[in-house]
C-alpha atoms as a PDB file:
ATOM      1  CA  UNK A   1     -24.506  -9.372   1.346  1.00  0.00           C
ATOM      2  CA  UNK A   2     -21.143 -10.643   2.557  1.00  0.00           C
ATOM      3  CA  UNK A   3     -18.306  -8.924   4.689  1.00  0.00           C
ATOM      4  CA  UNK A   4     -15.213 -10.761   5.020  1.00  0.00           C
ATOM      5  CA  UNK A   5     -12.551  -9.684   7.420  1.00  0.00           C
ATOM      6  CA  UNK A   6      -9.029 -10.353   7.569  1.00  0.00           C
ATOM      7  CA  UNK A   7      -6.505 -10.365  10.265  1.00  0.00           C
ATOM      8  CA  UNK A   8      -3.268 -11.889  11.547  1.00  0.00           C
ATOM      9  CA  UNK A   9      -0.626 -10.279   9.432  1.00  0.00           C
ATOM     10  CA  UNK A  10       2.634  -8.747  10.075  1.00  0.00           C
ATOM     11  CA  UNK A  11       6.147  -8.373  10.189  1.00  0.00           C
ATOM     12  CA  UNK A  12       8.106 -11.378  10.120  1.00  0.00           C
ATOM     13  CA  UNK A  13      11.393 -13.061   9.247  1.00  0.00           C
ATOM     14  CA  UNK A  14      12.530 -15.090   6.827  1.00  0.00           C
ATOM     15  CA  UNK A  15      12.161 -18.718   8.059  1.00  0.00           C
ATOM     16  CA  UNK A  16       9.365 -17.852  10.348  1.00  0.00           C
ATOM     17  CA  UNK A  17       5.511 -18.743  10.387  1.00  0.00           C
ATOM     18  CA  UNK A  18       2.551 -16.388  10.461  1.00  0.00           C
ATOM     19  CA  UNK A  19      -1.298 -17.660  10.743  1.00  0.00           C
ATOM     20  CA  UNK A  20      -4.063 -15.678   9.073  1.00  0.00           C
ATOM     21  CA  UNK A  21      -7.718 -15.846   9.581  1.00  0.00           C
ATOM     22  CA  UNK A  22     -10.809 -14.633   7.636  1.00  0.00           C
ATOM     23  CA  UNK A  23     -14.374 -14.274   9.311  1.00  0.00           C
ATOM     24  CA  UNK A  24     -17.094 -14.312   6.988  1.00  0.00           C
ATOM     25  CA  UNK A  25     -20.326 -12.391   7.729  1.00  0.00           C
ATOM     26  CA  UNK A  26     -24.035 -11.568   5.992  1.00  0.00           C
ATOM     27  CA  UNK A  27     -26.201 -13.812   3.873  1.00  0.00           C
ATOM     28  CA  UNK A  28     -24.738 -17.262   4.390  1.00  0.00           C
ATOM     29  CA  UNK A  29     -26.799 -20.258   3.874  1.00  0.00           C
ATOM     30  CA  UNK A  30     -24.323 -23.224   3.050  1.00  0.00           C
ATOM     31  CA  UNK A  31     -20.646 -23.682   3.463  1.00  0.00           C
ATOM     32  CA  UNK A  32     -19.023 -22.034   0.318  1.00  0.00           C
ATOM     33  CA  UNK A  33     -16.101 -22.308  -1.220  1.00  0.00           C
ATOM     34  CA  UNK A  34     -13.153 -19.765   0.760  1.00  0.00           C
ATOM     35  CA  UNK A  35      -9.821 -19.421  -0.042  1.00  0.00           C
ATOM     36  CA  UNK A  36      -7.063 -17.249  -0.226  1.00  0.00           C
ATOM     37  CA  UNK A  37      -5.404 -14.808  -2.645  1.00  0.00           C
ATOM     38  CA  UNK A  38      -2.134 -12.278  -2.596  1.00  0.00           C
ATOM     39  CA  UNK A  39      -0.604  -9.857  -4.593  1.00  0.00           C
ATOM     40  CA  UNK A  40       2.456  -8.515  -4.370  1.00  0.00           C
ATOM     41  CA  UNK A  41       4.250  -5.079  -5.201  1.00  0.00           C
ATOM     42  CA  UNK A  42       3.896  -5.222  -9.444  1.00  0.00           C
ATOM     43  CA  UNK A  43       2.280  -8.108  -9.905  1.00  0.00           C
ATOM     44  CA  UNK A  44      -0.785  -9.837 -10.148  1.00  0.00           C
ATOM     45  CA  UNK A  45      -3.072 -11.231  -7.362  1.00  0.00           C
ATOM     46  CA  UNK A  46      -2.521 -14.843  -7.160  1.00  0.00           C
ATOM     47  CA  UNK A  47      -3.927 -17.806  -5.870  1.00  0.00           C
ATOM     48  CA  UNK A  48      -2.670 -19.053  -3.098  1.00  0.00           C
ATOM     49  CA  UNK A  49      -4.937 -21.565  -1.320  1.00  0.00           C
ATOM     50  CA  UNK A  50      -8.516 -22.615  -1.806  1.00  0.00           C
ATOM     51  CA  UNK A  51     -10.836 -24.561   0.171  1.00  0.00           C
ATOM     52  CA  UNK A  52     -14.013 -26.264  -1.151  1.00  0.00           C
ATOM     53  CA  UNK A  53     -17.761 -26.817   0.234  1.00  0.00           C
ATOM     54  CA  UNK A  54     -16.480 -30.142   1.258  1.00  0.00           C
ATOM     55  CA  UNK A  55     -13.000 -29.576   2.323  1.00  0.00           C
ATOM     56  CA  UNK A  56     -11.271 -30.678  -0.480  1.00  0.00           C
ATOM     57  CA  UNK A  57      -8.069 -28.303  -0.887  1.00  0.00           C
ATOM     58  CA  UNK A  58      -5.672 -26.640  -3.654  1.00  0.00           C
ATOM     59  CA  UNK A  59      -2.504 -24.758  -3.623  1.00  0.00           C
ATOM     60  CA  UNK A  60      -0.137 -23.277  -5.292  1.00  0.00           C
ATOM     61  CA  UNK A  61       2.874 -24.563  -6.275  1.00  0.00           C
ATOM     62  CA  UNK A  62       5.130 -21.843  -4.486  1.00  0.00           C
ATOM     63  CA  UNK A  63       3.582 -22.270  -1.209  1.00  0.00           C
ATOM     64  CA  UNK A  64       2.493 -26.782  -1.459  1.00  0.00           C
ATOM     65  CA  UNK A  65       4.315 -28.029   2.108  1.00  0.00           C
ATOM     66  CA  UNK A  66       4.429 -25.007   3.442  1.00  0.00           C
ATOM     67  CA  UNK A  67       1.028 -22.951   3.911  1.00  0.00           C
ATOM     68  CA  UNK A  68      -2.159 -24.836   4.979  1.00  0.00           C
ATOM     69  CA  UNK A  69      -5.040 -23.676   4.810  1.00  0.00           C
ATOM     70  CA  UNK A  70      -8.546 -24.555   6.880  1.00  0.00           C
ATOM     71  CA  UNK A  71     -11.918 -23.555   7.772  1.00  0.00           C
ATOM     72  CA  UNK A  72     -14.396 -23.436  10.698  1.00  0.00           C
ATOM     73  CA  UNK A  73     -18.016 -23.843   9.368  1.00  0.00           C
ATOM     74  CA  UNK A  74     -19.426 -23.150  12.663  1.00  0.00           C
ATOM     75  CA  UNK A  75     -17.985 -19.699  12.478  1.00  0.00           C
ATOM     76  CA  UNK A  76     -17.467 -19.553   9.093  1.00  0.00           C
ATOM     77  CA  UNK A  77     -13.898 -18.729   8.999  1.00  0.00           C
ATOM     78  CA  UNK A  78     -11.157 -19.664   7.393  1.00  0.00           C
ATOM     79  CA  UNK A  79      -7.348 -19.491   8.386  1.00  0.00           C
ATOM     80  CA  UNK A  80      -3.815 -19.793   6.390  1.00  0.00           C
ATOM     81  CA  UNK A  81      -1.284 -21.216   8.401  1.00  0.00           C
ATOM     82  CA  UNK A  82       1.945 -20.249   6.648  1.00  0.00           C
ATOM     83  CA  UNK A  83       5.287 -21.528   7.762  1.00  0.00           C
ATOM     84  CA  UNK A  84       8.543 -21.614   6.546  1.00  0.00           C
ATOM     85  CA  UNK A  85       8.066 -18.063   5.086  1.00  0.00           C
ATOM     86  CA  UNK A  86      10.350 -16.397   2.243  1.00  0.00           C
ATOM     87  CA  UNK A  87      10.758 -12.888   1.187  1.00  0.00           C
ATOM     88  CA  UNK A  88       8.938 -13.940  -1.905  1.00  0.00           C
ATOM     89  CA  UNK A  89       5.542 -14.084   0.026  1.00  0.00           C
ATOM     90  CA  UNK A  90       5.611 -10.660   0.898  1.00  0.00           C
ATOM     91  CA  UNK A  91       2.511  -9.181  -0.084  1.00  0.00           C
ATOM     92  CA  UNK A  92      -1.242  -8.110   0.734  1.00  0.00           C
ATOM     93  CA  UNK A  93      -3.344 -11.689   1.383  1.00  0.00           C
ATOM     94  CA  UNK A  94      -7.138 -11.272   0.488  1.00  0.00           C
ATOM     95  CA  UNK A  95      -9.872 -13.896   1.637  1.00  0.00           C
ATOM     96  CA  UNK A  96     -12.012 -14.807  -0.954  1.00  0.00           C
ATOM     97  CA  UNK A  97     -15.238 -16.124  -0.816  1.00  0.00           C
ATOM     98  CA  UNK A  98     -17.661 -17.597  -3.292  1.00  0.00           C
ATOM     99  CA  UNK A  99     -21.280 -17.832  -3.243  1.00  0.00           C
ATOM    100  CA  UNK A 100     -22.565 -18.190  -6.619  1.00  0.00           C
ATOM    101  CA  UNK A 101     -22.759 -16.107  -8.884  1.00  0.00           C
ATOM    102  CA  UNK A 102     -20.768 -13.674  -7.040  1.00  0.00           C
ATOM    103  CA  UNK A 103     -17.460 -13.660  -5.402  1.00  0.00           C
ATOM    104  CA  UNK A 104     -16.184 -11.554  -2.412  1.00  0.00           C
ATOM    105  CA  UNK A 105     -13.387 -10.403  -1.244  1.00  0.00           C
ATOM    106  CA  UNK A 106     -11.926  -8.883   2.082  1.00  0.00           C
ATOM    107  CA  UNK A 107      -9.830  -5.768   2.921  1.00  0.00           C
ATOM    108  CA  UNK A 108      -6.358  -7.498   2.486  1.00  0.00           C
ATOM    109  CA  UNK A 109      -4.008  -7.613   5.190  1.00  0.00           C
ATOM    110  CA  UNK A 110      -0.360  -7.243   4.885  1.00  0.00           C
ATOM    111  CA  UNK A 111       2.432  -9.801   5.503  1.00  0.00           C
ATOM    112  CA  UNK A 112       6.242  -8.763   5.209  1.00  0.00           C
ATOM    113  CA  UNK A 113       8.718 -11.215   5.405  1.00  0.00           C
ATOM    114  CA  UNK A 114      12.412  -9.542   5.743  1.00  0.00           C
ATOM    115  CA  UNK A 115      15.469 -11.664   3.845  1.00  0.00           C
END
């Protein structure tokens, strides 16, 4: 019913900024709620940034003043703009996408950050 497809990650180093985007595809009638997840080597996948049906946002701790995240309803995608990036956010980012009673995730797309 939905695709959603990641892109923008890489290689980068410590100190540096990175911007991710997620286009959403299929059966899409309203704006959902998007966001964005990681997990890294070991451990489990996280929350990282979420963004209501009305814009309203949340993050998480680790990443508040330094990752924002935003959304294009028009295209229906949504993008993480992460700066100021650590060795500690290595790991696979996943778009998430909610349209009840289901949730959906994308591919995951790798961002290494070298100390």
């Amino acid at each position: 019913q939905v695709q959603l497809v990641e892109s923008g990650g890489g290689l980068v180093q410590a100190g540096g900024s990175l911007r991710l985007s997620c286009a959403a595809s299929g059966i899409i009638f309203s704006v959902p709620q998007m966001g964005w997840y990681r997990q890294a080597p070991g451990k489990e996948r996280e929350l990282v940034a979420l963004i209501s049906s009305s814009d309203s946002t949340n993050y998480a701790d680790s990443v508040k003043g330094r990752f924002t995240i935003s959304r294009d309803n028009a295209k229906m995608t949504v993008s993480l703009q992460m700066n100021s990036l650590k060795f500690e956010d290595t790991a696979v980012y996943y778009c998430y996408l909610r349209k009840w009673p289901y949730d959906y995730w994308g591919q995951g797309t790798q961002v290494t950050v070298s100390s």
